[in-house]
N, C-alpha and C. Protein backbone atom coordinates (compact mmCIF):
# COMPACT_ATOMS: atom_id res chain seq x y z
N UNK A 1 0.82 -1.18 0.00
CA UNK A 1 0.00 0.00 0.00
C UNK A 1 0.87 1.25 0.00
N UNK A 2 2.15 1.14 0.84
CA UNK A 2 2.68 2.20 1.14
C UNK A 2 3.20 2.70 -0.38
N UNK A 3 3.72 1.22 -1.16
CA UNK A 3 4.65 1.68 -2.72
C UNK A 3 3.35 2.51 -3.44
N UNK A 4 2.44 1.92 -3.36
CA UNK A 4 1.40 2.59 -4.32
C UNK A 4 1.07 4.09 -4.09
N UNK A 5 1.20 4.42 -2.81
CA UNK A 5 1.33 5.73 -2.53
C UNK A 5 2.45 6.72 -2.76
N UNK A 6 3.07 5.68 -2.26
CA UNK A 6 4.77 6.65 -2.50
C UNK A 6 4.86 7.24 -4.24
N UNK A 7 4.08 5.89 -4.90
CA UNK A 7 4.33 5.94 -6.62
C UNK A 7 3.40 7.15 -7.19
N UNK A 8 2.18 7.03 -6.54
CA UNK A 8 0.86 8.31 -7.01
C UNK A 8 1.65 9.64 -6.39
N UNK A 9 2.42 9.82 -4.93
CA UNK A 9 2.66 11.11 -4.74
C UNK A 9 3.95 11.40 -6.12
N UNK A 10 5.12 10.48 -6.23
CA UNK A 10 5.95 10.93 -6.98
C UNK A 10 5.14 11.17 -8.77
N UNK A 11 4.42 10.88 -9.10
CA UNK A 11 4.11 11.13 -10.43
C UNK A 11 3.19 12.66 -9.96
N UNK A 12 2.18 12.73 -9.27
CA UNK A 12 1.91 14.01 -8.70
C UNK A 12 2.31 15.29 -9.40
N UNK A 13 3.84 15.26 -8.02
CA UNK A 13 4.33 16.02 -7.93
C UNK A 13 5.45 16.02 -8.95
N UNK A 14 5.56 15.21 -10.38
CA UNK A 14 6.44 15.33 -10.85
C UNK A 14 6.33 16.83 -12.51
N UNK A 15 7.35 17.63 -12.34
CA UNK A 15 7.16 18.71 -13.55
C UNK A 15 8.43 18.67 -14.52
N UNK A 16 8.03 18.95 -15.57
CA UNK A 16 8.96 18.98 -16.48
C UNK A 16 10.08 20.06 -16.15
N UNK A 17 11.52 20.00 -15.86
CA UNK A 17 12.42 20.90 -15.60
C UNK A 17 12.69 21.83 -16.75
N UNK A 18 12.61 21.61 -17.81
CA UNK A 18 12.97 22.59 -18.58
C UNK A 18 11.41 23.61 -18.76
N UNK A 19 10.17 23.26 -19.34
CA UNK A 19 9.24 23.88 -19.80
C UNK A 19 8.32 23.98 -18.59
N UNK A 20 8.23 23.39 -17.53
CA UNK A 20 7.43 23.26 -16.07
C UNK A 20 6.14 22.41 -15.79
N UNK A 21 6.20 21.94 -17.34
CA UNK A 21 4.26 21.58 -17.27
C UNK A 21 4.54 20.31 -16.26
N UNK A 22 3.43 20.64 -15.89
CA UNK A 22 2.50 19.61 -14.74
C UNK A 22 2.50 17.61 -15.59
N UNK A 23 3.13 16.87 -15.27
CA UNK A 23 3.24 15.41 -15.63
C UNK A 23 2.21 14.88 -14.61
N UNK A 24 1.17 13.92 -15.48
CA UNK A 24 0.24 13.08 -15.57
C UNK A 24 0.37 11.86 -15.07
N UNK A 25 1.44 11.28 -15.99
CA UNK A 25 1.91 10.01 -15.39
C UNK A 25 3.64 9.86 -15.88
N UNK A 26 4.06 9.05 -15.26
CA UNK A 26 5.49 8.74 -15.17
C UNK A 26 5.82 8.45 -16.25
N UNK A 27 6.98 9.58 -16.89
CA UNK A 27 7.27 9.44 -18.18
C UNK A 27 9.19 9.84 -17.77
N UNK A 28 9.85 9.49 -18.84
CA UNK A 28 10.65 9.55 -19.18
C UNK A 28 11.42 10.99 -20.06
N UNK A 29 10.73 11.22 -20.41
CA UNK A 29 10.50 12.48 -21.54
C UNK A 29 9.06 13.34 -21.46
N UNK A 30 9.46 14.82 -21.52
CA UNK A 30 8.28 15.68 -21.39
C UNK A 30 7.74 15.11 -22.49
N UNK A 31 6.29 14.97 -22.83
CA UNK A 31 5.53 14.92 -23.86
C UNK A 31 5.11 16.55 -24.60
N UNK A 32 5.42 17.34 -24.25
CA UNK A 32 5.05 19.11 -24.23
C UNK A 32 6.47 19.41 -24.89
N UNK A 33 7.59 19.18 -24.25
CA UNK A 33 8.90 19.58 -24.84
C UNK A 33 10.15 18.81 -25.32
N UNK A 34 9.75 17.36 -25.05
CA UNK A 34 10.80 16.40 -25.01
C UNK A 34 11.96 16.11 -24.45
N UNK A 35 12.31 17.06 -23.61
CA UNK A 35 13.24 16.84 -22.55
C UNK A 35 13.23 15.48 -21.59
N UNK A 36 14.60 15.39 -21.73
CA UNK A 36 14.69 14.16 -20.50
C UNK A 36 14.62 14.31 -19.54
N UNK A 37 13.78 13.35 -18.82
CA UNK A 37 13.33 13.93 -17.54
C UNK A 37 14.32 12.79 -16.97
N UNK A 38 14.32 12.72 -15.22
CA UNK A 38 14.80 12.12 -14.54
C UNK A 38 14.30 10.90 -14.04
N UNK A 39 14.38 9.75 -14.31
CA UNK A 39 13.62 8.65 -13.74
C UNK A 39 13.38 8.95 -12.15
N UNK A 40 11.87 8.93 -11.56
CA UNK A 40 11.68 9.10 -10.71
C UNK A 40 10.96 7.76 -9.58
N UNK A 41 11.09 6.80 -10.72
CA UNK A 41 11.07 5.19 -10.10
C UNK A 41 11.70 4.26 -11.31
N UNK A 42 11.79 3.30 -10.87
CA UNK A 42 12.97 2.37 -12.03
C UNK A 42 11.55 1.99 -12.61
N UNK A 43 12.08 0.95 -13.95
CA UNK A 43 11.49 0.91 -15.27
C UNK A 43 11.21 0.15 -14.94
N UNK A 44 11.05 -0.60 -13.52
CA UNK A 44 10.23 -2.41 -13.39
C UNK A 44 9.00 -1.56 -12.24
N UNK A 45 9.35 -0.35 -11.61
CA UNK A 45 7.85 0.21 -10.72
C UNK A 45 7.15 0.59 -12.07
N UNK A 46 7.39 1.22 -12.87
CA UNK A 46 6.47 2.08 -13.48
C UNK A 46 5.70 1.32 -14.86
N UNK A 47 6.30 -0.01 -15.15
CA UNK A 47 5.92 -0.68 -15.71
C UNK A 47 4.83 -1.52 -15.21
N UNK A 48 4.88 -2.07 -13.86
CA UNK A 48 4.16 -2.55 -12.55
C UNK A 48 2.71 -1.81 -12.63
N UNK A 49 3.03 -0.10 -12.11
CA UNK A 49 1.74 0.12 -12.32
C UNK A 49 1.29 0.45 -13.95
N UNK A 50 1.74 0.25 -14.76
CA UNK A 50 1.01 0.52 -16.04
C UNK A 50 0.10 -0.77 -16.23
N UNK A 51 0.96 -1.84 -15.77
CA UNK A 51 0.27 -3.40 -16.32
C UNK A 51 -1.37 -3.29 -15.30
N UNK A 52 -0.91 -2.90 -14.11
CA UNK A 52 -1.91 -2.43 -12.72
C UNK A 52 -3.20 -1.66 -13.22
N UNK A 53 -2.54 -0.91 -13.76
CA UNK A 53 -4.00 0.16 -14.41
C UNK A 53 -4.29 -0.16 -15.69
N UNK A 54 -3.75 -0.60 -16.74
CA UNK A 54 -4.42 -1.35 -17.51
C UNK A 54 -5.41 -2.73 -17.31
N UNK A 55 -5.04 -3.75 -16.69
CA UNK A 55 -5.94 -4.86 -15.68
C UNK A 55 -6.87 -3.94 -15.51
N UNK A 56 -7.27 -3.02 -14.73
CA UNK A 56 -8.35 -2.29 -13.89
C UNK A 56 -8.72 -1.49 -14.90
N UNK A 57 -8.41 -1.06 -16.03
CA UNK A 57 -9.00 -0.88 -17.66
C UNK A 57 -9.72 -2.04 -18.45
N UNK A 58 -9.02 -3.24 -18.36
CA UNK A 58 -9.47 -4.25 -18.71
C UNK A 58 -10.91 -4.87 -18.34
N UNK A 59 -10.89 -5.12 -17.01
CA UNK A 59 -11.93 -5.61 -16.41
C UNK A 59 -13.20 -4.64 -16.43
N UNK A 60 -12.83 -3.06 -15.99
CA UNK A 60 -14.19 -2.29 -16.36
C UNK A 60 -14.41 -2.72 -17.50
N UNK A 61 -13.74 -2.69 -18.77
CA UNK A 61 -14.24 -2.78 -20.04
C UNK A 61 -15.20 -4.75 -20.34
N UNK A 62 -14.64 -5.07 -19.65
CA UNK A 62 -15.17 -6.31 -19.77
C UNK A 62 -16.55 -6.64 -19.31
N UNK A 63 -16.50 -6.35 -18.07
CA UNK A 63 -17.97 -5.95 -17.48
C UNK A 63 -18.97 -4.95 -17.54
N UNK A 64 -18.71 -4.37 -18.08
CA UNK A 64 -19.20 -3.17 -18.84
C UNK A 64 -20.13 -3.50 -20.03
N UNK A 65 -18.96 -4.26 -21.02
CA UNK A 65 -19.14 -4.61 -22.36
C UNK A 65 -21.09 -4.99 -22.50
N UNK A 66 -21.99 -4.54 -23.48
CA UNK A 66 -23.17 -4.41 -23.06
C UNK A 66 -23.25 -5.68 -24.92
N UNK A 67 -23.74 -6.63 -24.40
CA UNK A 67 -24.33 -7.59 -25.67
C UNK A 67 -25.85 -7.53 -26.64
N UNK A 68 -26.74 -6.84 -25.55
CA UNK A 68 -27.94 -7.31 -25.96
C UNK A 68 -28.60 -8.29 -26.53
N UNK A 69 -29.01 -9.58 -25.48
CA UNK A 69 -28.73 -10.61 -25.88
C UNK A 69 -30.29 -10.83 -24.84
N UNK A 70 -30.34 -10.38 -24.08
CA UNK A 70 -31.49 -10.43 -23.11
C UNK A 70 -33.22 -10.09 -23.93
N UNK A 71 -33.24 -9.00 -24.88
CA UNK A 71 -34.43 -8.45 -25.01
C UNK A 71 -34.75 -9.69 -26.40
N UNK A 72 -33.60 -9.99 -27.32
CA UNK A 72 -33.94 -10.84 -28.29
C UNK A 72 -34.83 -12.12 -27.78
N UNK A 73 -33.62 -12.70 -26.90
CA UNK A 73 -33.86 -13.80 -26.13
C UNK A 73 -35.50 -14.09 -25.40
N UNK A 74 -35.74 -13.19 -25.24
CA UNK A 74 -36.91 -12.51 -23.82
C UNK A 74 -37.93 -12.71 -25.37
N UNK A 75 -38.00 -11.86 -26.65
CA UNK A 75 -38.76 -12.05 -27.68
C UNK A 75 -38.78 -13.07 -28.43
N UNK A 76 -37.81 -14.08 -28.09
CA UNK A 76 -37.99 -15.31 -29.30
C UNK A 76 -39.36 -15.91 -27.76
N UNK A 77 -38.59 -15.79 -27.12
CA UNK A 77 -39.58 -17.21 -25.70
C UNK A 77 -40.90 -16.64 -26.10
N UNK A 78 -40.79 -15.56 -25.78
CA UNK A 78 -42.35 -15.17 -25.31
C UNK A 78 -43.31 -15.44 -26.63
N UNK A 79 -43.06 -15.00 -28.04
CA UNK A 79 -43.52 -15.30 -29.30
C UNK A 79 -43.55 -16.83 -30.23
N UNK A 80 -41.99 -17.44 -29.57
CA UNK A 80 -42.12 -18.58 -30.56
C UNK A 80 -43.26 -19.77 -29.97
N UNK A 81 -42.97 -19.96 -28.65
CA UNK A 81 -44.18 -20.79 -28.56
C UNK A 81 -45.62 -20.60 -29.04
N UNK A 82 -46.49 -19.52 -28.22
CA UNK A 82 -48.04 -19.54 -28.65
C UNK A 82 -47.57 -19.10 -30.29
N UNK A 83 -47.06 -18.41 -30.98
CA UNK A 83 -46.80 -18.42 -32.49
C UNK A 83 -47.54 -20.10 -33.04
N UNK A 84 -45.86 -21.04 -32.99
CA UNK A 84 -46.13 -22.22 -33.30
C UNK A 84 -47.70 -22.81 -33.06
N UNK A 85 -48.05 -22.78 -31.38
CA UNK A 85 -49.32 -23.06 -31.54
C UNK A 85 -50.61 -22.57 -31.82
N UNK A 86 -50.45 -21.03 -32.05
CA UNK A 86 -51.83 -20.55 -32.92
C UNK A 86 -51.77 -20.50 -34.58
N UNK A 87 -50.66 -20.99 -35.27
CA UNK A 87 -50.21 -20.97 -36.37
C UNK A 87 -50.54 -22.34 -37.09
N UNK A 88 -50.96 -23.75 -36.75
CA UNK A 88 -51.30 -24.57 -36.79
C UNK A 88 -52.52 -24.53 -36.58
N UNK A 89 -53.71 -25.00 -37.66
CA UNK A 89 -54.64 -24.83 -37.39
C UNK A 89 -55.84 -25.34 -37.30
N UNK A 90 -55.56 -26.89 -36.50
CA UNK A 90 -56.11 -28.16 -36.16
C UNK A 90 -56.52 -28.11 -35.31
N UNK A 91 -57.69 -28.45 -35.14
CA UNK A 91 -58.52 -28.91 -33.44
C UNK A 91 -58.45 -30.35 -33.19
N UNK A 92 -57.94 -31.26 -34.06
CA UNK A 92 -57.92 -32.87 -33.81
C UNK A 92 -56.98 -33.08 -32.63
N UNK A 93 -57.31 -34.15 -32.10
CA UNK A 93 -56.41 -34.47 -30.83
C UNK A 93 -54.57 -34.80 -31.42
N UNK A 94 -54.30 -35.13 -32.67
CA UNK A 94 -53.14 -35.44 -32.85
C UNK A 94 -52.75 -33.86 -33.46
N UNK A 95 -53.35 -33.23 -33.77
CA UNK A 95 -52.95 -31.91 -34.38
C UNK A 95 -52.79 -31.03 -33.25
N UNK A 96 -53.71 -30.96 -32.53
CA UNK A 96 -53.18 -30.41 -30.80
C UNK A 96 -52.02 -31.14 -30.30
N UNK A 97 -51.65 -31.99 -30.39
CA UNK A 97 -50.43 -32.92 -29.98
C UNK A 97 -49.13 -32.06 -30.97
N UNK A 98 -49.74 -32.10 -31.99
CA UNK A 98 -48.54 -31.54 -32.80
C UNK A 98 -47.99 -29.47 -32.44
N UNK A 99 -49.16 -29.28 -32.05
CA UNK A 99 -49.02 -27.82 -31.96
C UNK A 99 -48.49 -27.48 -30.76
N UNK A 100 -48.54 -28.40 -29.28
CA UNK A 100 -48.06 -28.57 -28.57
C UNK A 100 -46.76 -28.77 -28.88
N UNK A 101 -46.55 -29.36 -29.54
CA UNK A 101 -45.03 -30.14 -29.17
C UNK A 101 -44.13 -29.15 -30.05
N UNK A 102 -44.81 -28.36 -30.92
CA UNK A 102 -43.86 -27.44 -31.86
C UNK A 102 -43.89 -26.20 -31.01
N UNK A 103 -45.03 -26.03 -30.02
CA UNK A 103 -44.28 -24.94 -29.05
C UNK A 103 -43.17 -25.27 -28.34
N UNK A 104 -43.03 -26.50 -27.42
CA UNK A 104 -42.26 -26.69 -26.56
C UNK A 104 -40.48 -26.86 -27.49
N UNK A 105 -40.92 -27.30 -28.89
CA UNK A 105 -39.70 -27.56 -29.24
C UNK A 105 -39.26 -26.15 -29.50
N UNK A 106 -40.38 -25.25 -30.46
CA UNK A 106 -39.44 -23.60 -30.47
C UNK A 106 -38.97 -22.94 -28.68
N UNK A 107 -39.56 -22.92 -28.03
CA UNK A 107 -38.94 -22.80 -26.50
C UNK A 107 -37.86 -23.37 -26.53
N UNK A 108 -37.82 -24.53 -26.42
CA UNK A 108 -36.23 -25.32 -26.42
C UNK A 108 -35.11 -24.80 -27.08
N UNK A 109 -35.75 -24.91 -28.63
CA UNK A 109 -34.37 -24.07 -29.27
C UNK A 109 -34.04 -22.41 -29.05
N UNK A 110 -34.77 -22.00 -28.49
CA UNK A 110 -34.92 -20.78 -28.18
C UNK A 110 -33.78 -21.11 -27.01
N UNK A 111 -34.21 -21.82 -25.53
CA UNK A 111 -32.96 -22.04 -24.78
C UNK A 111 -31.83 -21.75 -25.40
N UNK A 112 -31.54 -22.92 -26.39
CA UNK A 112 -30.46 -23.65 -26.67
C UNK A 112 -29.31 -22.33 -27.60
N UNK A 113 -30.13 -21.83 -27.74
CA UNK A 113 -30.00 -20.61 -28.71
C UNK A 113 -29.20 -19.36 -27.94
N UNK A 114 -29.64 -19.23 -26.83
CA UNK A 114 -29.84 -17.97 -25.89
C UNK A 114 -28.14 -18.53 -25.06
N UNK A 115 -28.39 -19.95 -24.20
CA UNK A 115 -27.32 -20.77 -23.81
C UNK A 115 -26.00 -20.38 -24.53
N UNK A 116 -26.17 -20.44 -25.75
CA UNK A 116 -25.08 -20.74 -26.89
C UNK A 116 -24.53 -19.20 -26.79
N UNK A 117 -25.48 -18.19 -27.02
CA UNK A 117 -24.57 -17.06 -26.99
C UNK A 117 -24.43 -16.56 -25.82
N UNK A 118 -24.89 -16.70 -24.86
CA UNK A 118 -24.32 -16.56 -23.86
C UNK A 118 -23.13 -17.16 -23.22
N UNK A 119 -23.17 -18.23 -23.75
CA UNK A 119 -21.58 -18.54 -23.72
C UNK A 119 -20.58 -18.22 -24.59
N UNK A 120 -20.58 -17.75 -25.83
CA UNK A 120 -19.89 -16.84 -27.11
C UNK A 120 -19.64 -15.31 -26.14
N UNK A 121 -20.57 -14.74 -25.43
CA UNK A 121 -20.42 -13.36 -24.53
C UNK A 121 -19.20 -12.94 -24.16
N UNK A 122 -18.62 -14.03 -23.74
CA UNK A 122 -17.42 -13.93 -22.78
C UNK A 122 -16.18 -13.34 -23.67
N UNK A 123 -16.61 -14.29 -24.63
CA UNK A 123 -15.31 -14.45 -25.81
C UNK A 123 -15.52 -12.91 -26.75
N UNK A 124 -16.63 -12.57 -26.66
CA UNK A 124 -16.99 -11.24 -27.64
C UNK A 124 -16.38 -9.67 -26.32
N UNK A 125 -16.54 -10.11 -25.21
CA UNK A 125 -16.18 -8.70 -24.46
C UNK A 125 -14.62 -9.07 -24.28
N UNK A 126 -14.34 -10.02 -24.01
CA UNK A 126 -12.67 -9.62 -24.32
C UNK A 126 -12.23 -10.00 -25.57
N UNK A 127 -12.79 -10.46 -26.90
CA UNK A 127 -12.13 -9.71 -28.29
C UNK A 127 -12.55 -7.74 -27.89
N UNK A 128 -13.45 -7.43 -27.52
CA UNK A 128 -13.94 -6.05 -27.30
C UNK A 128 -12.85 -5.17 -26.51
N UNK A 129 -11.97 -5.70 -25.36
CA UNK A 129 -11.48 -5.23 -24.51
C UNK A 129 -10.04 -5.13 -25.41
N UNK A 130 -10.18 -6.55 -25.90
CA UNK A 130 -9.05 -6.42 -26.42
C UNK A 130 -8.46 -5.19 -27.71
N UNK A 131 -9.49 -5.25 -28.34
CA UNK A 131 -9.25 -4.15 -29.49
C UNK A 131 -9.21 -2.46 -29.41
N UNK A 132 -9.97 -2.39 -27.43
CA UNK A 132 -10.26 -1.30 -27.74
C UNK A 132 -9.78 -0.43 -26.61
N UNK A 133 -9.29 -1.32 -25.54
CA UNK A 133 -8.39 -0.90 -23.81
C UNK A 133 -6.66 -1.45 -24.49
N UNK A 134 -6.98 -2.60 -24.12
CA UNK A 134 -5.18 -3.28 -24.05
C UNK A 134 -4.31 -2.99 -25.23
N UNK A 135 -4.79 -3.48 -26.30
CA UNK A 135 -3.73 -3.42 -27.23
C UNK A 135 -3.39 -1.86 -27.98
N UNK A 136 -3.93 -1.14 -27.89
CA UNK A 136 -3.66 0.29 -27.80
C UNK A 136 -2.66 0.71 -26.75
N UNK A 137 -3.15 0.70 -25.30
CA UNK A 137 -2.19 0.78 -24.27
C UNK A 137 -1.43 0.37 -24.39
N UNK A 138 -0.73 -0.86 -24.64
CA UNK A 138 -0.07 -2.02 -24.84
C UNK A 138 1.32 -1.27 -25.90
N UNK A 139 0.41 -1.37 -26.80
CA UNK A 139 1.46 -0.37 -28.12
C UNK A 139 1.93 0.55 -27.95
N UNK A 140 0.90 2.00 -27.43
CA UNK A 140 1.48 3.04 -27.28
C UNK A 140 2.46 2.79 -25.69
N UNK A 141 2.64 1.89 -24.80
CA UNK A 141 3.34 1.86 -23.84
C UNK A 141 5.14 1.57 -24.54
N UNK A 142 4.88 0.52 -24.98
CA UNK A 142 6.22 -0.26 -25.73
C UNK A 142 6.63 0.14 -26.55
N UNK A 143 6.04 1.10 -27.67
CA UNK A 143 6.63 2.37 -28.36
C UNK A 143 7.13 3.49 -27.56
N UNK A 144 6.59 4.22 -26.50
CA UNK A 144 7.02 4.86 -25.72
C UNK A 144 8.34 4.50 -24.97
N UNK A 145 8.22 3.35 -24.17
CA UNK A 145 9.67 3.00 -23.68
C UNK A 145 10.58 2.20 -24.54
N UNK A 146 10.46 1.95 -26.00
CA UNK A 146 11.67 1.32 -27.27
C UNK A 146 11.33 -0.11 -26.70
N UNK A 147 10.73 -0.49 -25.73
CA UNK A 147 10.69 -2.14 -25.68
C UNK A 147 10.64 -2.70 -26.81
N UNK A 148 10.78 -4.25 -27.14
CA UNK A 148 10.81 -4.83 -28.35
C UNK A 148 9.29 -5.65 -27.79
N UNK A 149 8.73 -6.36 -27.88
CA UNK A 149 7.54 -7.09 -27.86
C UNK A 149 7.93 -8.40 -27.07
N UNK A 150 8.90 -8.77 -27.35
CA UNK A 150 9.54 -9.85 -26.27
C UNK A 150 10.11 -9.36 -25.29
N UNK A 151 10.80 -8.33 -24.92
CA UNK A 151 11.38 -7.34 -24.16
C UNK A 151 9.94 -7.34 -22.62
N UNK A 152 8.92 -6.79 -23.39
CA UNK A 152 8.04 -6.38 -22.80
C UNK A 152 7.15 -7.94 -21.84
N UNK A 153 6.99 -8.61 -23.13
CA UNK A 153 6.51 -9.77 -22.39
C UNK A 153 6.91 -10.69 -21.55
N UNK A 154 8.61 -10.60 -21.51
CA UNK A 154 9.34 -11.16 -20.17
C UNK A 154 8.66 -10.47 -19.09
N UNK A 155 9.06 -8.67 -19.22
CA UNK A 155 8.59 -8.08 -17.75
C UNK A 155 7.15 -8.43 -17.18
N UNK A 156 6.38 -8.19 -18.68
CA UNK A 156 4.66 -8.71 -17.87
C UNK A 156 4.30 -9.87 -17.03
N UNK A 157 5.18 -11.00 -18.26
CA UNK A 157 5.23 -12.21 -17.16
C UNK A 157 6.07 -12.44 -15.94
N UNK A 158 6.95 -11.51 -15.77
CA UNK A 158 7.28 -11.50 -14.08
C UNK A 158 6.86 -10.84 -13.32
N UNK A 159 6.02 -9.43 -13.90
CA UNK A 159 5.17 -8.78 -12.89
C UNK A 159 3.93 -9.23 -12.89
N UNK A 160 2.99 -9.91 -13.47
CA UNK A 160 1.50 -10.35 -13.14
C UNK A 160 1.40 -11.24 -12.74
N UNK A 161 0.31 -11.18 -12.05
CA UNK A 161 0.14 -12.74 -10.89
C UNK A 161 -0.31 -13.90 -12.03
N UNK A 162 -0.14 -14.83 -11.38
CA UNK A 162 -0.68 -16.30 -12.55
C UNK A 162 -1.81 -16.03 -13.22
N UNK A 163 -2.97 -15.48 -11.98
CA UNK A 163 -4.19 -15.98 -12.18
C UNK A 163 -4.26 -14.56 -12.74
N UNK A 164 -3.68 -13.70 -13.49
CA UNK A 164 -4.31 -12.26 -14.04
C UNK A 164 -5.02 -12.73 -15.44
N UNK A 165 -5.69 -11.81 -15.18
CA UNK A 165 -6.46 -11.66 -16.66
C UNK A 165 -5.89 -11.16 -17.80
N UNK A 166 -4.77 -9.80 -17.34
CA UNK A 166 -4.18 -9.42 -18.65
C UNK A 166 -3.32 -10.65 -19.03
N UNK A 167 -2.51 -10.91 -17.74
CA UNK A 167 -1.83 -12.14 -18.20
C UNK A 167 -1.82 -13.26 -19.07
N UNK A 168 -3.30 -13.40 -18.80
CA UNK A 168 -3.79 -14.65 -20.13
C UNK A 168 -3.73 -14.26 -21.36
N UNK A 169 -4.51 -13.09 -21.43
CA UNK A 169 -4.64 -12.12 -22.58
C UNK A 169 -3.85 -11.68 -23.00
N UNK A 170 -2.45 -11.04 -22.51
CA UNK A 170 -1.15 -11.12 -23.58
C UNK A 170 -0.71 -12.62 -23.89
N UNK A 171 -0.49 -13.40 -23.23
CA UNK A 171 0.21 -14.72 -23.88
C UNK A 171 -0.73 -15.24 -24.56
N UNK A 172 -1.76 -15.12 -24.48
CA UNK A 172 -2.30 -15.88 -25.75
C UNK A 172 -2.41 -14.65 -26.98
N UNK A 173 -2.50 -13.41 -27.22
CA UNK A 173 -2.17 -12.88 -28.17
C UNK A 173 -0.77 -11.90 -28.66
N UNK A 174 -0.18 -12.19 -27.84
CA UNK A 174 1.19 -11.77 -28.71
C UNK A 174 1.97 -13.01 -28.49
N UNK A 175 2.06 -13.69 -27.95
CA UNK A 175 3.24 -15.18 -28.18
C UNK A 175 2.26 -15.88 -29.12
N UNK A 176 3.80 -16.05 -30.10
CA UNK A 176 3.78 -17.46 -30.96
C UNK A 176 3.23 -18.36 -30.65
């Protein structure tokens, strides 16, 4: 707790020495004048919290991510059954059998339907996260500090915990 503080006061209070402007986040170089600035934590803290606040970019964006998958879903149930059975237009006992059973089966596939993309969801908000939080950050970070892409993915994988999420999410899309 204490590093995380120590790290938010030093970026704070950090200003560009030559031109004065006020720094945002821990940079290396004014972005306003290009001057070299003074490292004011080594390149494994400030990398730490970038991976830190990207994760916590990640996950809002993930849970966030809005499918609309509910109101379709909600309109196939409610329509496909009585549909099927007022759409058939038999009063015989096997034709009621049949109109029955073509409701319950459009319900079913309606489940099966709803099931299915709701399990595709997962995979659609982080392609989403991915295209539109991380790999932007990601780029403009490792262009910013000259990392090479392997460079970078050693450090990630020694600073993120196993079980991270970005973690998964870079090794499965930038490693071979």
């Amino acid at each position: 707790m204490s590093e995380e503080s120590s790290l938010d006061s030093a970026v704070a209070g950090q200003r560009c020495d030559q031109c004065g402007a006020r720094l945002t986040e821990i940079v290396t170089e004014c972005p306003f004048c290009g001057a070299r600035l003074l490292n004011l934590v080594s390149l494994e803290d400030e990398t730490r919290a970038f991976l830190e606040s990207t994760e916590i970019r990640l996950i809002e964006s993930m849970t966030g991510h809005a499918d609309g998958l509910m109101v379709p879903a909600l309109f196939c149930f409610l329509v496909s059954g009585p549909a099927c059975y007022l759409v058939l237009d038999s009063y015989t006992d096997v034709g009621l059998l049949a109109r029955i059973g073509l409701a319950v089966l459009a319900w079913f596939s309606t489940f099966v339907f709803f099931g299915w993309q709701v399990n595709l969801r997962g995979e659609r908000a982080e392609k989403h996260a991915w295209r539109k939080v991380v790999q932007p950050a990601v780029r403009g970070y490792v262009a910013r500090k000259g990392f090479s892409e392997v460079e970078f993915m050693v450090l990630a994988r020694r600073l993120l915990a196993e079980d991270s999420q970005l973690r998964t999410m870079l090794l499965a899309r930038l490693e071979p």
